[in-house]
N, C-alpha and C. Protein backbone atom coordinates (compact mmCIF):
# COMPACT_ATOMS: atom_id res chain seq x y z
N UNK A 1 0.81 -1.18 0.00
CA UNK A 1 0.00 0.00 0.00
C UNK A 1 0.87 1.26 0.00
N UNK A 2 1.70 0.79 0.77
CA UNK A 2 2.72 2.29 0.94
C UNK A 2 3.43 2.50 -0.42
N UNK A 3 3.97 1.51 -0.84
CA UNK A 3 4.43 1.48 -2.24
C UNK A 3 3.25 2.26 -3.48
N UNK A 4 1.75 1.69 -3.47
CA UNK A 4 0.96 1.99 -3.93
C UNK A 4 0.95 3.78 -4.28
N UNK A 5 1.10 4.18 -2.53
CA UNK A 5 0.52 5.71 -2.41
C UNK A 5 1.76 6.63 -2.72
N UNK A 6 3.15 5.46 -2.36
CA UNK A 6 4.23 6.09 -2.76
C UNK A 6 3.96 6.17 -4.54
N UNK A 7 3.71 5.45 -5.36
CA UNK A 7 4.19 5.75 -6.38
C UNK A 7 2.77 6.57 -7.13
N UNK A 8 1.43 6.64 -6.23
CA UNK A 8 0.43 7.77 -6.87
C UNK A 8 1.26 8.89 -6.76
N UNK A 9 2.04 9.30 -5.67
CA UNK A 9 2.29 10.62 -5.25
C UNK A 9 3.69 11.11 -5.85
N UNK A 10 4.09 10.10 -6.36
CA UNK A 10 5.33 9.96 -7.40
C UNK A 10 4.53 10.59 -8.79
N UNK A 11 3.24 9.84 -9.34
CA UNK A 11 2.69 10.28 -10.32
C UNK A 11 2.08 11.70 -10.33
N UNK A 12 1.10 11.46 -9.11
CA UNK A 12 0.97 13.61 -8.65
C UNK A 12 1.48 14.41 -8.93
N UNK A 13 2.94 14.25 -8.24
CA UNK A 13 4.03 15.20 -8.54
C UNK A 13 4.37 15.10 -9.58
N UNK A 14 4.58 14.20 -10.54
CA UNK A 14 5.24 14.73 -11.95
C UNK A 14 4.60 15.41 -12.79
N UNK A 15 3.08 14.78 -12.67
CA UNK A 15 2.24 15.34 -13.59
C UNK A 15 1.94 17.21 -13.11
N UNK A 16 2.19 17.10 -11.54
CA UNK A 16 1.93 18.78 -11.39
C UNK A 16 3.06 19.18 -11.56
N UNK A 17 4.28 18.74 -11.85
CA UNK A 17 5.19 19.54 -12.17
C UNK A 17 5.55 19.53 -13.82
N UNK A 18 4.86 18.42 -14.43
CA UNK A 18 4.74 18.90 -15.83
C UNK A 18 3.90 19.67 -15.75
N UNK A 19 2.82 19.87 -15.07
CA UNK A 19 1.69 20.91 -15.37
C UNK A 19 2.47 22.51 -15.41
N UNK A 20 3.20 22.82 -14.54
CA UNK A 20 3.75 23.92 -13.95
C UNK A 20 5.01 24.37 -14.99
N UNK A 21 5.56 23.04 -15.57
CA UNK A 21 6.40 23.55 -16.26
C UNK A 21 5.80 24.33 -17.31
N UNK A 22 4.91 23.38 -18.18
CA UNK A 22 4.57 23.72 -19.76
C UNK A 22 3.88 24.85 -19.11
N UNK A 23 3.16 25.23 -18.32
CA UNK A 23 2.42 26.67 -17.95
C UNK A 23 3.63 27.65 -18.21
N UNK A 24 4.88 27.17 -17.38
CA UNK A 24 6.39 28.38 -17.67
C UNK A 24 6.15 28.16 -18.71
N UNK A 25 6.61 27.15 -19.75
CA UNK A 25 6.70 27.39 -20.78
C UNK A 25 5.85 28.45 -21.76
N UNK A 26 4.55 27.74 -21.38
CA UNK A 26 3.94 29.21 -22.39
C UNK A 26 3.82 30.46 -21.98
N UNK A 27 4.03 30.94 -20.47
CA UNK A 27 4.01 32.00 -20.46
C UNK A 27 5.36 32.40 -20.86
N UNK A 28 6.20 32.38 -20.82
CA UNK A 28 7.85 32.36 -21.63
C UNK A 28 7.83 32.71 -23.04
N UNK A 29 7.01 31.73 -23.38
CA UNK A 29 7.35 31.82 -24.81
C UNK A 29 6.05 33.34 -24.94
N UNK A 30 5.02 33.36 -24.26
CA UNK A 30 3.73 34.45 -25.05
C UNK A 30 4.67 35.53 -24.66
N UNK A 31 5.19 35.56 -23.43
CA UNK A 31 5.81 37.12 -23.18
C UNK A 31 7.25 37.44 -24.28
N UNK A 32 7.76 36.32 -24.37
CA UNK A 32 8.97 36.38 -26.02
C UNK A 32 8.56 36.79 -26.99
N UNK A 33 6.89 36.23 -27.79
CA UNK A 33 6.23 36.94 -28.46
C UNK A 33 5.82 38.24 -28.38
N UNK A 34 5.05 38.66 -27.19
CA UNK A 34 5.01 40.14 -26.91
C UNK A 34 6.10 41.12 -27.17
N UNK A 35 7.22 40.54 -26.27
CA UNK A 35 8.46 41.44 -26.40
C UNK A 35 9.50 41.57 -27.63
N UNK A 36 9.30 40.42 -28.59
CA UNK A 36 10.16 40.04 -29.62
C UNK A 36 9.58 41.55 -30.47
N UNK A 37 10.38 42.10 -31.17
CA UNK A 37 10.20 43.05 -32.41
C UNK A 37 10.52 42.12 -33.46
N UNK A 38 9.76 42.67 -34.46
CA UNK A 38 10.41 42.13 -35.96
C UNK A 38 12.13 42.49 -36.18
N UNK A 39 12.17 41.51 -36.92
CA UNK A 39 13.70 41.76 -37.32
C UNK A 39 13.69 43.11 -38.06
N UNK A 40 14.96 43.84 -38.45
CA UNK A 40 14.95 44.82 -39.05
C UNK A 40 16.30 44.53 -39.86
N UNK A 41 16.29 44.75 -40.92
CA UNK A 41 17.46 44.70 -41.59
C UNK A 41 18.21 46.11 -42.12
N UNK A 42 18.99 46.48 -41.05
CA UNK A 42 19.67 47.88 -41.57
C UNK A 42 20.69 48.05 -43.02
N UNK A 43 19.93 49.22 -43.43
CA UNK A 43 20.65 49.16 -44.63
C UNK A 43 21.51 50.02 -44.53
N UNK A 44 22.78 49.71 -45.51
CA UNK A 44 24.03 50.21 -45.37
C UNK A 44 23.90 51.61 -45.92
N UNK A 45 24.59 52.41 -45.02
CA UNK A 45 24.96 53.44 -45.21
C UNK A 45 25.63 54.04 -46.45
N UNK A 46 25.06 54.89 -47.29
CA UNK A 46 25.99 55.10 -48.51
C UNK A 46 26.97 55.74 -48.63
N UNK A 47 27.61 56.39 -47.75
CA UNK A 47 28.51 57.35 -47.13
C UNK A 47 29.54 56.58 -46.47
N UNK A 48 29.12 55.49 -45.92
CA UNK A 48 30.33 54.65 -45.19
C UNK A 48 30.92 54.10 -46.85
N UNK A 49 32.11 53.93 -46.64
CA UNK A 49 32.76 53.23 -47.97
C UNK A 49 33.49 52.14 -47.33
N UNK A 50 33.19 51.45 -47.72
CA UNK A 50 33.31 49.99 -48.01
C UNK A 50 33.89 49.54 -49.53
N UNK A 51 34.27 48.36 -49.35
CA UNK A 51 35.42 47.33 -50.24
C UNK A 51 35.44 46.42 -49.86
N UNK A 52 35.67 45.45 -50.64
CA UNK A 52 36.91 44.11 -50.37
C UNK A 52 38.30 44.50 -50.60
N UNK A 53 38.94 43.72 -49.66
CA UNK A 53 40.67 44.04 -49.98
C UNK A 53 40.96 43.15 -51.49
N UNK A 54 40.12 42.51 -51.80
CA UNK A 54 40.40 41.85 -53.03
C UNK A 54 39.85 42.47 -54.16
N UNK A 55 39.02 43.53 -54.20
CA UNK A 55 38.46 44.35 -55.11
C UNK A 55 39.88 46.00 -55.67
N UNK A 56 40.78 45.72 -54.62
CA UNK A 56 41.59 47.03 -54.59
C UNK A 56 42.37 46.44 -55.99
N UNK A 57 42.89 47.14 -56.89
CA UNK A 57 43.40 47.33 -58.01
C UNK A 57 44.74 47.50 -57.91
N UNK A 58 45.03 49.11 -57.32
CA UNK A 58 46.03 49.63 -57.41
C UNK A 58 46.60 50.82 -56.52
N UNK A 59 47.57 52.02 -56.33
CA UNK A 59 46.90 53.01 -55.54
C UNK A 59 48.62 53.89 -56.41
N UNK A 60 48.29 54.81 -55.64
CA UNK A 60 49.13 56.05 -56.66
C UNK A 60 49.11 57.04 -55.18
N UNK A 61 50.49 58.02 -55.08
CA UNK A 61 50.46 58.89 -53.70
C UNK A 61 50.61 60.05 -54.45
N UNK A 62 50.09 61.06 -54.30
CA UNK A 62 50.39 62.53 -54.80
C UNK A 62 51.74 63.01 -53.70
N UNK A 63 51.62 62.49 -52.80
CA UNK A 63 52.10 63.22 -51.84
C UNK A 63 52.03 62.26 -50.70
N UNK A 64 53.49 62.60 -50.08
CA UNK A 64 53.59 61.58 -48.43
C UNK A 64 52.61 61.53 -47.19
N UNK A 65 51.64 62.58 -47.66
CA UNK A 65 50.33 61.79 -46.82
C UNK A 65 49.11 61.35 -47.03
N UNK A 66 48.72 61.06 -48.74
CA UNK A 66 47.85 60.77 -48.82
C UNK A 66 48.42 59.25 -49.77
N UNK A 67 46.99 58.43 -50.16
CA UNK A 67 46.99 57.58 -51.13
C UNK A 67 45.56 58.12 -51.61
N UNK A 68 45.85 57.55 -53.36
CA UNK A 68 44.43 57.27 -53.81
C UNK A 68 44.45 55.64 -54.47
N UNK A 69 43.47 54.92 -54.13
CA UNK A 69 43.32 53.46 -53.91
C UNK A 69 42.30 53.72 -55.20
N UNK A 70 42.59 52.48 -56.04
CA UNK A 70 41.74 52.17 -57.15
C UNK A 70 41.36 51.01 -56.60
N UNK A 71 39.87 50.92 -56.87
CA UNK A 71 38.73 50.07 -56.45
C UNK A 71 37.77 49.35 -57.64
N UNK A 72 37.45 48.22 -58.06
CA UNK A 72 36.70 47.72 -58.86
C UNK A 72 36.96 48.62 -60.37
N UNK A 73 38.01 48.91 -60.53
CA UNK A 73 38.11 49.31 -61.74
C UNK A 73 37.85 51.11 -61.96
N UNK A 74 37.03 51.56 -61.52
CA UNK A 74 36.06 52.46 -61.57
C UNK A 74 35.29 53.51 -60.38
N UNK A 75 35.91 52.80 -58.93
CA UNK A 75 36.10 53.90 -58.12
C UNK A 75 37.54 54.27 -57.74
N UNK A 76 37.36 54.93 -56.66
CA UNK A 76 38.48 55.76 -56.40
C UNK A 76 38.58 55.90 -54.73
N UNK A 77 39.08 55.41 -53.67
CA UNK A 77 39.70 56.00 -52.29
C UNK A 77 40.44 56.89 -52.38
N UNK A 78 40.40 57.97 -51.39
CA UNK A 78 41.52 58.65 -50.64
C UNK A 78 41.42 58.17 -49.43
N UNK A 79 42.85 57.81 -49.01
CA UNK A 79 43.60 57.58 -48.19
C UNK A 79 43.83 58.13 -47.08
N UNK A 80 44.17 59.29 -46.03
CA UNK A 80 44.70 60.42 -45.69
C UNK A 80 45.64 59.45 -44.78
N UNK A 81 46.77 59.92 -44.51
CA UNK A 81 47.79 58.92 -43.13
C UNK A 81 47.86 60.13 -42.26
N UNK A 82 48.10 60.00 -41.03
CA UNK A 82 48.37 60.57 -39.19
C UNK A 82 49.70 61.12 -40.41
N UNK A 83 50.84 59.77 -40.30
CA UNK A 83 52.25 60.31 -40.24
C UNK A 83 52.32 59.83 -41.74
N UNK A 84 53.00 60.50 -42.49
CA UNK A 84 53.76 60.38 -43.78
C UNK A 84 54.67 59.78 -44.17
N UNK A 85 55.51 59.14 -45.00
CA UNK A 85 56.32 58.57 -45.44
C UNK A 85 56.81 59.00 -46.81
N UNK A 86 58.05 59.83 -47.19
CA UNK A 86 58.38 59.79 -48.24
C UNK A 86 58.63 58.86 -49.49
N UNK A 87 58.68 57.58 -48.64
CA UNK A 87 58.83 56.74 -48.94
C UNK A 87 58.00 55.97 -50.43
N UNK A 88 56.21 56.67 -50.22
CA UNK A 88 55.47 56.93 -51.54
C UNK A 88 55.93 57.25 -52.33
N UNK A 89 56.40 58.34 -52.58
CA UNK A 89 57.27 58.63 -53.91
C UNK A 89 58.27 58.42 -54.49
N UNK A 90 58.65 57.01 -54.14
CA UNK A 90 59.90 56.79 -55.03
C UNK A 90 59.47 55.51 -56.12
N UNK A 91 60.02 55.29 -57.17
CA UNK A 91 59.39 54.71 -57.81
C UNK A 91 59.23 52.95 -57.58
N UNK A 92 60.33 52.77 -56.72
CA UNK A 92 59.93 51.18 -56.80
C UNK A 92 59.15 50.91 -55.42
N UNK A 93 58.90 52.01 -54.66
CA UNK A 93 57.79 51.71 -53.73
C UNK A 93 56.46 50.45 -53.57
N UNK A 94 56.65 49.69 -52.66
CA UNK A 94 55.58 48.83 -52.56
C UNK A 94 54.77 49.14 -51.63
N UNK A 95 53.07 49.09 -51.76
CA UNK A 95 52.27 49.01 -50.49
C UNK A 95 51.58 48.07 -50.24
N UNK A 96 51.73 48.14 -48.95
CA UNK A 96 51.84 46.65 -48.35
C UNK A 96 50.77 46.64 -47.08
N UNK A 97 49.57 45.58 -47.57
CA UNK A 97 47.95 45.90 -46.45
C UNK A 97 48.50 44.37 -45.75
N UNK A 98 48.37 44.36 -44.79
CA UNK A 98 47.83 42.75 -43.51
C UNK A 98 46.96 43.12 -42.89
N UNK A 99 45.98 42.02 -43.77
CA UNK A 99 45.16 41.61 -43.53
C UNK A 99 44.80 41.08 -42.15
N UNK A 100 44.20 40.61 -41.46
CA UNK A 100 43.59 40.29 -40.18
C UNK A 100 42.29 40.14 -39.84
N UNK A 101 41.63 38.51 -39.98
CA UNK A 101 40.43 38.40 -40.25
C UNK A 101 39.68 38.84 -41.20
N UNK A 102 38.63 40.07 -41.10
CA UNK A 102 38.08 40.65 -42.15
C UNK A 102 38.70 40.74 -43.38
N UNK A 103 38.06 40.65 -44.81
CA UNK A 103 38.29 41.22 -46.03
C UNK A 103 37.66 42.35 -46.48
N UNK A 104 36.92 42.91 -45.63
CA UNK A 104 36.45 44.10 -45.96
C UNK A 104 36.83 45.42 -45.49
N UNK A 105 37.08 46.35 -45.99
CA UNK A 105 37.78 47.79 -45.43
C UNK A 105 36.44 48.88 -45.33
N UNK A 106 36.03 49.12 -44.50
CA UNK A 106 34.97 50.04 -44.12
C UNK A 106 35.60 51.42 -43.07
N UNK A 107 36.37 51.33 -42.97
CA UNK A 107 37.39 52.58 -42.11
C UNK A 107 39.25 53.10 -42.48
N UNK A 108 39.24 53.31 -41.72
CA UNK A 108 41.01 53.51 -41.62
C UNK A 108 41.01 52.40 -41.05
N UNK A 109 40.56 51.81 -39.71
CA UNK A 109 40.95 51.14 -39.02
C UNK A 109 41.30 49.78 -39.30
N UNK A 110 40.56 49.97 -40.81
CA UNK A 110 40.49 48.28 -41.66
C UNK A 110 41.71 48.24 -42.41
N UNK A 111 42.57 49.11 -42.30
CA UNK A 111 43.79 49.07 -43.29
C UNK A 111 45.15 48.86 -42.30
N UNK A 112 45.75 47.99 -42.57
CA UNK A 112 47.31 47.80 -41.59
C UNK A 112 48.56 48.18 -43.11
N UNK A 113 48.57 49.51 -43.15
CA UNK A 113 49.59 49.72 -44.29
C UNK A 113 50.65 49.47 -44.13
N UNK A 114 51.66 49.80 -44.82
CA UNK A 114 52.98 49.98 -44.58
C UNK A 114 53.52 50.23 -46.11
N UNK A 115 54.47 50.56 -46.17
CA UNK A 115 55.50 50.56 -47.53
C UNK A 115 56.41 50.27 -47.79
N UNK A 116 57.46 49.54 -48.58
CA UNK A 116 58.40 48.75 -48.51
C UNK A 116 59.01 49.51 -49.88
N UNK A 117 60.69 49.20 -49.67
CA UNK A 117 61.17 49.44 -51.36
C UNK A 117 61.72 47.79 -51.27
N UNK A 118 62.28 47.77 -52.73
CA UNK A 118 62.92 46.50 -53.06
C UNK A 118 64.31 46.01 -52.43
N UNK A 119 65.08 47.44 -51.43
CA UNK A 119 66.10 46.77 -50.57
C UNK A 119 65.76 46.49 -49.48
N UNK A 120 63.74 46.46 -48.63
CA UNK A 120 63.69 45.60 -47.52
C UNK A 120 62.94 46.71 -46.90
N UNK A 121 63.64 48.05 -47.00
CA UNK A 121 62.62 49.03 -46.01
C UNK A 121 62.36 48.90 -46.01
N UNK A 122 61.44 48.77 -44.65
CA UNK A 122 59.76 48.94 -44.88
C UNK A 122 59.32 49.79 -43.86
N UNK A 123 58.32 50.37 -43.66
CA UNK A 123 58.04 51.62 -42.58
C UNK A 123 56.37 51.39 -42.92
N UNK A 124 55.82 51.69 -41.72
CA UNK A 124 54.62 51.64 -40.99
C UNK A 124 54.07 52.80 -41.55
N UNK A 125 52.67 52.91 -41.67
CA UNK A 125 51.81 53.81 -42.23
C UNK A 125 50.52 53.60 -41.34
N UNK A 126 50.27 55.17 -40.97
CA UNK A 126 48.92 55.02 -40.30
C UNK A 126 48.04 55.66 -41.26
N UNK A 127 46.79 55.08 -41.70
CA UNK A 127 45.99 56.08 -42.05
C UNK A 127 44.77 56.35 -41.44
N UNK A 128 44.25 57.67 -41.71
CA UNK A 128 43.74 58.45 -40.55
C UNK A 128 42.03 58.12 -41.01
N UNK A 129 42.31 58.39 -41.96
CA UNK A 129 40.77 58.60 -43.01
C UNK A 129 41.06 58.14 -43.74
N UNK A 130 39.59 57.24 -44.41
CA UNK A 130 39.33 56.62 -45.99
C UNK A 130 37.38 57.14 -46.62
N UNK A 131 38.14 57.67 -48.04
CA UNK A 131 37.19 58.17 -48.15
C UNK A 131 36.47 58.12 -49.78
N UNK A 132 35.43 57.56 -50.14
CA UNK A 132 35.18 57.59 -51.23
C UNK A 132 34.37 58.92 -52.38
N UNK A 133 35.87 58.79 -53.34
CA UNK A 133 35.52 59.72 -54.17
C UNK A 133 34.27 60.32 -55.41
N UNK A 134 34.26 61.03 -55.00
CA UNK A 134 32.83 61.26 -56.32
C UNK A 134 33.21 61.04 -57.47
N UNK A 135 32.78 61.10 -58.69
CA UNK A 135 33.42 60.97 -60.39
C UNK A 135 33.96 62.11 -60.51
N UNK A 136 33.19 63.30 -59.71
CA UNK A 136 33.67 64.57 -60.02
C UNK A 136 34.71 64.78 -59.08
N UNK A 137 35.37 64.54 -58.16
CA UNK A 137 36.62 64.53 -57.31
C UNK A 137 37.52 63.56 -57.76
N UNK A 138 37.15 62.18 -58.74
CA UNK A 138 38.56 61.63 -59.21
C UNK A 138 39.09 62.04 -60.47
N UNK A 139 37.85 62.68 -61.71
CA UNK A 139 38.42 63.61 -62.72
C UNK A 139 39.28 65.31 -62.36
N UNK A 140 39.34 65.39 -60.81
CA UNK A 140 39.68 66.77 -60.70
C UNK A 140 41.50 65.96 -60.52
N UNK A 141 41.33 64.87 -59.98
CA UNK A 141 42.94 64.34 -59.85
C UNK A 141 43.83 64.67 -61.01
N UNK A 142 45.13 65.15 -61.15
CA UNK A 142 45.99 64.90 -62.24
C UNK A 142 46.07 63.47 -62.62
N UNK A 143 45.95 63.65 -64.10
CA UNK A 143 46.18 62.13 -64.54
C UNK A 143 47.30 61.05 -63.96
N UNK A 144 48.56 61.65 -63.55
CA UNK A 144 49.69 61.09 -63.02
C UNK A 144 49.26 60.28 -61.91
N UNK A 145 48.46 61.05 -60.96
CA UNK A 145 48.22 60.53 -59.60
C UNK A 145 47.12 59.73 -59.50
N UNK A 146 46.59 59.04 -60.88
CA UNK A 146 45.13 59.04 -60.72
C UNK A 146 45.42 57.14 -60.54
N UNK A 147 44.63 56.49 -59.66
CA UNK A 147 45.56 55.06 -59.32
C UNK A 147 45.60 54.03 -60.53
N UNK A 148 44.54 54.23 -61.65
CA UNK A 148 44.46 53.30 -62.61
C UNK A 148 44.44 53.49 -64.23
């Protein structure tokens, strides 16, 4: 008998504590519904400029603190760097991005420059700002400086 009432009260309890659960449960889940918002999918900013580092072409320096970065053929970056390097203007100059995770450049902060010549220099480049050019700001470039 004791066994009997032991195992009704074994059944009692589970069933009131399934009862109690699935009750959490739906109130859980109705108040998740209540509180859930629709998703929103933000759209990108047209002003932020963005790339792939694999879309970059080429780049050309007017001058030891800027670059202009050729992009998909047909746009155009400026560059701006903190500190300068003469080092842009010489002709066998290399520039040189590491990469790190991301392939996409949406800031300065997405660029790890540097510049190298062919005897090994190489020197660190910060840049400050990246900024995408209008058609009418990359036709104002001299042809010389223009990256592509």
């Amino acid at each position: 008998m004791t066994s009997t009432l032991l195992s009704g009260a074994r059944a009692a309890l589970s069933r009131g504590a399934l009862t109690g659960a699935m009750a959490s449960l739906i109130a859980l889940s109705t108040l998740g519904a209540a509180t859930a918002e629709p998703a929103k999918t933000k759209a990108p900013d047209p002003h932020t400029p963005c790339f792939f580092l694999n879309e970059w072409q080429g780049w050309k320096a007017p001058n030891d603190h800027t670059l202009y970065l050729a992009v998909n053929f047909h746009e155009v970056y400026q560059v701006d760097l903190a500190a300068g390097s003469s080092m842009l203007q010489e002709p066998d100059a290399r520039l040189i991005n590491r990469a790190f995770g991301s392939n996409d450049v949406c800031s300065a902060l997405d660029l790890q420059l540097s510049v190298a010549d062919l005897g090994g220099i190489r020197e660190p480049l910060f840049p400050s700002r990246i900024t995408k050019l209008t058609p009418e700001q990359v036709a104002a470039i001299p042809k010389k400086y223009r990256p592509y």
